[in-house]
N, C-alpha and C. Protein backbone atom coordinates (compact mmCIF):
# COMPACT_ATOMS: atom_id res chain seq x y z
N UNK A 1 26.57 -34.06 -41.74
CA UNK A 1 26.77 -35.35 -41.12
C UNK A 1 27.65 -36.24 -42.00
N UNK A 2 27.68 -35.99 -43.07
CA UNK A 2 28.03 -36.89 -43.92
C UNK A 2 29.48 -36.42 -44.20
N UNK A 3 30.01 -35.13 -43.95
CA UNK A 3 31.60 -35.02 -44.41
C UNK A 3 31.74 -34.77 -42.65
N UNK A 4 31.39 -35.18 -41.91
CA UNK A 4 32.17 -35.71 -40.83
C UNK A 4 32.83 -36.87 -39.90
N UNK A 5 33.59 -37.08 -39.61
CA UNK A 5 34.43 -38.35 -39.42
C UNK A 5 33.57 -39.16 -38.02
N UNK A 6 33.57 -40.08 -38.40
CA UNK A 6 32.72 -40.96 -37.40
C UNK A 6 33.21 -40.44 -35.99
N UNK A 7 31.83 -40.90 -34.89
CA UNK A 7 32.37 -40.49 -33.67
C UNK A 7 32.59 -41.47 -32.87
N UNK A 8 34.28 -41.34 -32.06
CA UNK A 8 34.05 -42.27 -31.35
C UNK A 8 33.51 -42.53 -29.48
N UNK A 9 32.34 -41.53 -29.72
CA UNK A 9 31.70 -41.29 -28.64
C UNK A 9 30.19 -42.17 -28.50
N UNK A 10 30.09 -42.90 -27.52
CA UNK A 10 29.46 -43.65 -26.82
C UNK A 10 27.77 -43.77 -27.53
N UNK A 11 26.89 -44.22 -27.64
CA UNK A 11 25.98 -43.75 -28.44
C UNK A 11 24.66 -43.23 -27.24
N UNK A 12 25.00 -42.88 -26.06
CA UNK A 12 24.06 -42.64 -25.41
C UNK A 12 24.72 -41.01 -25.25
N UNK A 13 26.13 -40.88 -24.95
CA UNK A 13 26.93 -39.52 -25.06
C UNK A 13 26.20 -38.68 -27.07
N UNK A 14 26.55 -40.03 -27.94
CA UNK A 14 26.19 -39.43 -29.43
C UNK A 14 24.55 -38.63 -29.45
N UNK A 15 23.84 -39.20 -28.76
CA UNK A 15 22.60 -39.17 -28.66
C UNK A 15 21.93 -37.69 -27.84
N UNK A 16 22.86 -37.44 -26.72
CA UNK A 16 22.40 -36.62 -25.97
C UNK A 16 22.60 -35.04 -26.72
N UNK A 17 24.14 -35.33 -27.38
CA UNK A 17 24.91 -34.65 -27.79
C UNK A 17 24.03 -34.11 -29.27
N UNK A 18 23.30 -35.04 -29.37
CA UNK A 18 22.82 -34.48 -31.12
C UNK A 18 21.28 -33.62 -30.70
N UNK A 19 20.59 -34.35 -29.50
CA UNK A 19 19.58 -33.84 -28.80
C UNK A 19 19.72 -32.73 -28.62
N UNK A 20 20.73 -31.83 -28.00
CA UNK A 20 21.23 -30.50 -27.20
C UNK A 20 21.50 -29.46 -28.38
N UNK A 21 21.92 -30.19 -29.45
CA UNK A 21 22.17 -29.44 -31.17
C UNK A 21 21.17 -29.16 -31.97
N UNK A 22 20.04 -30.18 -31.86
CA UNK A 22 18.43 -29.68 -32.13
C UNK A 22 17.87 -28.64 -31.30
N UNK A 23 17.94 -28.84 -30.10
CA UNK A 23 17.56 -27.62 -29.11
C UNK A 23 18.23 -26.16 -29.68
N UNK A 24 19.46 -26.54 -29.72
CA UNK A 24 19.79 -25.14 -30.12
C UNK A 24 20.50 -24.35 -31.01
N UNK A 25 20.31 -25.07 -32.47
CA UNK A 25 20.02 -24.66 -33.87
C UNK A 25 18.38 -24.55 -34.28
N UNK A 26 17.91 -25.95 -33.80
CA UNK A 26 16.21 -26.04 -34.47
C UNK A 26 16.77 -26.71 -35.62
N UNK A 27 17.64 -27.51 -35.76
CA UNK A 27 17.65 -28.22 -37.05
C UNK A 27 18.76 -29.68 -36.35
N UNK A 28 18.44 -30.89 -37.23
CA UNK A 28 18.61 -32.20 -37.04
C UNK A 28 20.38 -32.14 -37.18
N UNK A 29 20.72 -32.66 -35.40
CA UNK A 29 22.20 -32.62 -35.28
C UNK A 29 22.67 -31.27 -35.50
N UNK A 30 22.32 -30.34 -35.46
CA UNK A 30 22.88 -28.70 -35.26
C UNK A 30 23.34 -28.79 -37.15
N UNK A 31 22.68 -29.27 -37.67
CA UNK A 31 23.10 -29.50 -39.59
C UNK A 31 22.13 -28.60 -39.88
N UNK A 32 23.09 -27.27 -40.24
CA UNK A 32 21.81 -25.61 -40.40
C UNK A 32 22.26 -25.65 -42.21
N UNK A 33 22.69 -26.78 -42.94
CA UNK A 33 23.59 -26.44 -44.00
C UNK A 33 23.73 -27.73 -45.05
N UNK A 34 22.87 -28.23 -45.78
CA UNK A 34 22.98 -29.38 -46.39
C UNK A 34 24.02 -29.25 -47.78
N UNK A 35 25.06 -29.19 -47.63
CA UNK A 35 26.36 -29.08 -48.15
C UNK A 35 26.04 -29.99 -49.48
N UNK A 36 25.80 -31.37 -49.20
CA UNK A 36 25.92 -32.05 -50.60
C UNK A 36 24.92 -31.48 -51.46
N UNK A 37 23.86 -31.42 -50.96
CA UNK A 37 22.56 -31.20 -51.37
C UNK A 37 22.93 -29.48 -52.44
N UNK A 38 23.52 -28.78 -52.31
CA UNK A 38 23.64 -27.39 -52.60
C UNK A 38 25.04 -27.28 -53.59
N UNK A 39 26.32 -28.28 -53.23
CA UNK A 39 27.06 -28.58 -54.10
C UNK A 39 26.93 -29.68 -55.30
N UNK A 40 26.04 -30.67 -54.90
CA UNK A 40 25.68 -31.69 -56.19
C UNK A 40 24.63 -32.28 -55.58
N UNK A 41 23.65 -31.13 -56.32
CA UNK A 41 21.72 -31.87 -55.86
C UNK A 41 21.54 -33.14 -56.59
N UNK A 42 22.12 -33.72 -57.52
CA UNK A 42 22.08 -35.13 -58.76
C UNK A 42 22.80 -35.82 -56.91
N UNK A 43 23.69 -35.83 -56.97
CA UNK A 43 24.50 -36.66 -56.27
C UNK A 43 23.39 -36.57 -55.22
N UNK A 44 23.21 -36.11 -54.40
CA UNK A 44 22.43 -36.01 -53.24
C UNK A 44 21.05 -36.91 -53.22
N UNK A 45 20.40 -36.30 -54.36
CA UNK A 45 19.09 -37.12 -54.84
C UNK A 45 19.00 -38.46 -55.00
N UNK A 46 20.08 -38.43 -55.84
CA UNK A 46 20.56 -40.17 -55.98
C UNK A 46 20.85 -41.32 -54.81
N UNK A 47 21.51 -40.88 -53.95
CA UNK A 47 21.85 -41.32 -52.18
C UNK A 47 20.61 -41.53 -51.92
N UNK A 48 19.77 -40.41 -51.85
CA UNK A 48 18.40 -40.74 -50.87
C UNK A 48 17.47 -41.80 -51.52
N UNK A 49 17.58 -41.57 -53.02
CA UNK A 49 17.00 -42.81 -54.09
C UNK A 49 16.88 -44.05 -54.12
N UNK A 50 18.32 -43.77 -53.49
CA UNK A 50 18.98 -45.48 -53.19
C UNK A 50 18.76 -46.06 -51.41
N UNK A 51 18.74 -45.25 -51.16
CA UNK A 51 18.60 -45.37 -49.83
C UNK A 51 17.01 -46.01 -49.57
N UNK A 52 15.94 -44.95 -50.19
CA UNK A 52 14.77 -45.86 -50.06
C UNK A 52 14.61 -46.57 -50.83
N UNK A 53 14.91 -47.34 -52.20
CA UNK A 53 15.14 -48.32 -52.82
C UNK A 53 15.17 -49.70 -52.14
N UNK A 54 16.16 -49.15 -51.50
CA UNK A 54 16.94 -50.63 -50.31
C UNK A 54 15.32 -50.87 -49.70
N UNK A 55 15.21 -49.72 -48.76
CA UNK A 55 13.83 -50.14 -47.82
C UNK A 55 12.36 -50.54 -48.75
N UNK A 56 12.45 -49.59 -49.86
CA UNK A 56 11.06 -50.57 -50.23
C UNK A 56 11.37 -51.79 -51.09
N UNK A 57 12.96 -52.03 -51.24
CA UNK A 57 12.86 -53.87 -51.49
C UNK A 57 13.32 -54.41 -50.67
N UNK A 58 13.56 -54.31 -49.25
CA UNK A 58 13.40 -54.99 -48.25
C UNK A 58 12.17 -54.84 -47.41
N UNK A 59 11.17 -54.00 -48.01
CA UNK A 59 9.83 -54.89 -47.03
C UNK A 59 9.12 -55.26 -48.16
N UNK A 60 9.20 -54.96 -49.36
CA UNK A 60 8.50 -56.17 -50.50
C UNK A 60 9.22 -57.58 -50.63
N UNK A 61 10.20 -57.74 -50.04
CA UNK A 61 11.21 -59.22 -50.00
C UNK A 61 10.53 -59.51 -48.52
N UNK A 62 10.46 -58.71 -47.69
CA UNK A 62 9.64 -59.49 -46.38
C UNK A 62 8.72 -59.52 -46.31
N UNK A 63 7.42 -59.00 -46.63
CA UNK A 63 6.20 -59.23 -47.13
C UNK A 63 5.88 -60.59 -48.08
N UNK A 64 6.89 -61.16 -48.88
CA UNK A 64 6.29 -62.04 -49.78
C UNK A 64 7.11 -63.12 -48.52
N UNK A 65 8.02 -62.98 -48.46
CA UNK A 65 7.95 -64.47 -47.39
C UNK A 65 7.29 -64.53 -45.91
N UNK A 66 6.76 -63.03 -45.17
CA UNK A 66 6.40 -63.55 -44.28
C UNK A 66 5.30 -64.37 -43.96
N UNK A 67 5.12 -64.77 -42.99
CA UNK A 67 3.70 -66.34 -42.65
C UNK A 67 2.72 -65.36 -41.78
N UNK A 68 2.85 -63.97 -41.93
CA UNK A 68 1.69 -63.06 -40.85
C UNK A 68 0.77 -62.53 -42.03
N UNK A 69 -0.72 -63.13 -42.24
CA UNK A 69 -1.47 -62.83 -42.75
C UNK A 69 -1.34 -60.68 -42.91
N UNK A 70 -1.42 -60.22 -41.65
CA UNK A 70 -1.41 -58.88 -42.22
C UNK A 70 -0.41 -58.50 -42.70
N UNK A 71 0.78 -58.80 -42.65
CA UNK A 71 1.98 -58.04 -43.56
C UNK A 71 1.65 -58.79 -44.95
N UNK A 72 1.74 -60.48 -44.93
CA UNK A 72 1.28 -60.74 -46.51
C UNK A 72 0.55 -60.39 -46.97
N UNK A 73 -0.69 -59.88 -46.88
CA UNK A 73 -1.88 -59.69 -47.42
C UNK A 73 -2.02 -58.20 -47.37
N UNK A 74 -2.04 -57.71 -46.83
CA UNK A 74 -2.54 -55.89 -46.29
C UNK A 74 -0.96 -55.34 -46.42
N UNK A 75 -0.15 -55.79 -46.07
CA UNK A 75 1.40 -55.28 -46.03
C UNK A 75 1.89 -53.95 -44.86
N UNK A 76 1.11 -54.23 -43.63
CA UNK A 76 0.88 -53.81 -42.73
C UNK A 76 2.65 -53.78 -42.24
N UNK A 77 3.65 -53.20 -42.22
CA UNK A 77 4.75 -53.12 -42.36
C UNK A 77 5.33 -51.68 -42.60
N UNK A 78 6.62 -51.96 -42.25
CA UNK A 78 7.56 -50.63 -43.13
C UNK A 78 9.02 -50.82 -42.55
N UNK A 79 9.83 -50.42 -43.19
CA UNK A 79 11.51 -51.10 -43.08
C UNK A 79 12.09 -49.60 -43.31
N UNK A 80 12.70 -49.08 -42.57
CA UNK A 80 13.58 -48.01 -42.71
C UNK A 80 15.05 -48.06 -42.17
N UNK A 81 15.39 -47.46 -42.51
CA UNK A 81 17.28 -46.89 -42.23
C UNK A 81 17.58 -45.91 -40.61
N UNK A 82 18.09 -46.26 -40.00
CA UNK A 82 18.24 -45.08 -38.92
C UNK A 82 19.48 -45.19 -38.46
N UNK A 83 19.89 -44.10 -37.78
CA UNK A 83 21.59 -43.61 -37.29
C UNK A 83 21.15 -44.26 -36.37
N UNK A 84 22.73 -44.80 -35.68
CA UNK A 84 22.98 -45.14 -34.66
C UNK A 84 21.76 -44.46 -33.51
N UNK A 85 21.99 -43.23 -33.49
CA UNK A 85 21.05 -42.82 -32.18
C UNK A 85 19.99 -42.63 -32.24
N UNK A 86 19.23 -43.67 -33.21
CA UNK A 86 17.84 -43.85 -33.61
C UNK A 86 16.79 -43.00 -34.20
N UNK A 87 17.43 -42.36 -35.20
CA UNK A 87 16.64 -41.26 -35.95
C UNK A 87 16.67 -42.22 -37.46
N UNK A 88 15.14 -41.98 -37.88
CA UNK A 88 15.19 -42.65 -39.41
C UNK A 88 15.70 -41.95 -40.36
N UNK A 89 16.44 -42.14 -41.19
CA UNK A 89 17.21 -41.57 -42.69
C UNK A 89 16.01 -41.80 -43.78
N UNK A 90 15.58 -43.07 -43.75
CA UNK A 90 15.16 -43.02 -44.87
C UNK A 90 13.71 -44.43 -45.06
N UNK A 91 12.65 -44.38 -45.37
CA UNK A 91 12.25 -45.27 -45.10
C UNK A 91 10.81 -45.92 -46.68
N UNK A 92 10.30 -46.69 -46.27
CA UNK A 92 9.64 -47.42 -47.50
C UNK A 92 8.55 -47.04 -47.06
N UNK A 93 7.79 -47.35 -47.91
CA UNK A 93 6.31 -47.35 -47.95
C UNK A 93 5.36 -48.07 -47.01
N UNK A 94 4.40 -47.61 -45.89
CA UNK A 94 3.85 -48.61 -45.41
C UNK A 94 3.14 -47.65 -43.90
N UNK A 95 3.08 -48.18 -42.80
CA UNK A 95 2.61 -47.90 -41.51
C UNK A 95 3.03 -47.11 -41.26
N UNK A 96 3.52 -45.44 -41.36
CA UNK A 96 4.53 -44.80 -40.98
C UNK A 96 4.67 -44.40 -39.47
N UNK A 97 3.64 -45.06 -38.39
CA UNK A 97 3.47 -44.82 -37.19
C UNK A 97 4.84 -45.53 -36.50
N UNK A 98 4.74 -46.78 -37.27
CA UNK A 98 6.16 -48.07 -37.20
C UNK A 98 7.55 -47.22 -36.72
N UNK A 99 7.54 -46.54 -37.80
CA UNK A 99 8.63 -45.74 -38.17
C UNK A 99 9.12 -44.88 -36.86
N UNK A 100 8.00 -44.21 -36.33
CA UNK A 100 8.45 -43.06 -35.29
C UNK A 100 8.30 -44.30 -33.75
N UNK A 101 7.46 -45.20 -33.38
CA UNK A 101 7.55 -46.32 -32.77
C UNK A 101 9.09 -46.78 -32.26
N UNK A 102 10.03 -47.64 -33.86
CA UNK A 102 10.98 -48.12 -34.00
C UNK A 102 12.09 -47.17 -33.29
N UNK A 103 11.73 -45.82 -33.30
CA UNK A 103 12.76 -44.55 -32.76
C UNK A 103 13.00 -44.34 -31.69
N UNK A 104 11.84 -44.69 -31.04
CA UNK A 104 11.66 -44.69 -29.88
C UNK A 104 12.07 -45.64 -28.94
N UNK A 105 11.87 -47.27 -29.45
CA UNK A 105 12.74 -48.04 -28.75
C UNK A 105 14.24 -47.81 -29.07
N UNK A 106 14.77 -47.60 -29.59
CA UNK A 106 16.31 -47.31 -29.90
C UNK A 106 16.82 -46.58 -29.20
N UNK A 107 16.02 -45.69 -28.86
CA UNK A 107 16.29 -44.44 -28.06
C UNK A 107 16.22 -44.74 -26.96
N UNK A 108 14.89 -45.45 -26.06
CA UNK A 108 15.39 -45.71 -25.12
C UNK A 108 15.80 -47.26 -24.60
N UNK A 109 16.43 -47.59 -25.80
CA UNK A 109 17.48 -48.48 -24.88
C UNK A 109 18.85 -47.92 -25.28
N UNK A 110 19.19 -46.64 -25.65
CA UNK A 110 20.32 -46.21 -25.78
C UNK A 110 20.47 -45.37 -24.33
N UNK A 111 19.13 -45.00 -23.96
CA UNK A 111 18.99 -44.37 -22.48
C UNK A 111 19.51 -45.21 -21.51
N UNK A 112 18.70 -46.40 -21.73
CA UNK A 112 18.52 -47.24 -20.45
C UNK A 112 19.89 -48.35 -20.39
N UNK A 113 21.03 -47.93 -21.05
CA UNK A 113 22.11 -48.48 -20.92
C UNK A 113 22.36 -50.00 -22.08
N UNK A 114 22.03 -50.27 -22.75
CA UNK A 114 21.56 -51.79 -23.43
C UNK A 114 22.83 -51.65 -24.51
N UNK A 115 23.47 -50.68 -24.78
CA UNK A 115 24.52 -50.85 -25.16
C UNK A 115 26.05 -51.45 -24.56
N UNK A 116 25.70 -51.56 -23.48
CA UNK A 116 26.89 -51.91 -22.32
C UNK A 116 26.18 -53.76 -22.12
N UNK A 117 25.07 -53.60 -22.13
CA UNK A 117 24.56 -54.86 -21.67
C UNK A 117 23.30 -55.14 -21.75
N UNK A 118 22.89 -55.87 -22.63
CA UNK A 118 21.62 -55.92 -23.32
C UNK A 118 20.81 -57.12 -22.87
């Protein structure tokens, strides 16, 4: 995914298209081959490091200011990263139900057209 050039296909076309590549590899976006990961595992490790970095200091930065007793207090929360066609990359510490939830609306309002008109 990552040494390929952005697409400039629709994100409900991106979506269907990555759907039909799981079906028929059995692996996320037809990616049977984690290239960085096998040419520079440091480099690779580091990306994903940083990647949840971001998310668990953006829900410890929203946790201390929010005014909702359960995220301040309990930290009933979680902040993750996701592609365009609503799959999470990478995510923080917390509710992880949130996580597969958040996927799901993305998804279907990438179904239900909300990119054309929201």
């Amino acid at each position: 995914m990552l040494n390929r050039p952005a697409s400039s296909a629709r994100l409900r076309e991106r979506l269907l298209d990555s759907e039909r590549l799981m079906a028929e590899t059995g692996c996320y976006d037809g990616i049977t081959q984690l290239t960085l990961r096998a040419l520079d595992p440091l480099k690779f490790e580091t990306l994903h490091t940083k990647l949840r970095a971001y998310c668990v200091s953006a829900r410890e930065m929203a946790r201390r200011i929010s005014a909702s007793p359960g995220v301040r207090e309990v930290g009933e929360m979680v902040v993750a990263i996701y592609t365009p066609e609503g799959d999470a990359i990478a995510l923080s510490n917390g509710i992880m139900v949130h996580v597969h939830t958040m996927s799901r609306f993305i998804k279907w309002m990438i179904r239900n057209g909300y990119e054309d008109n929201p």
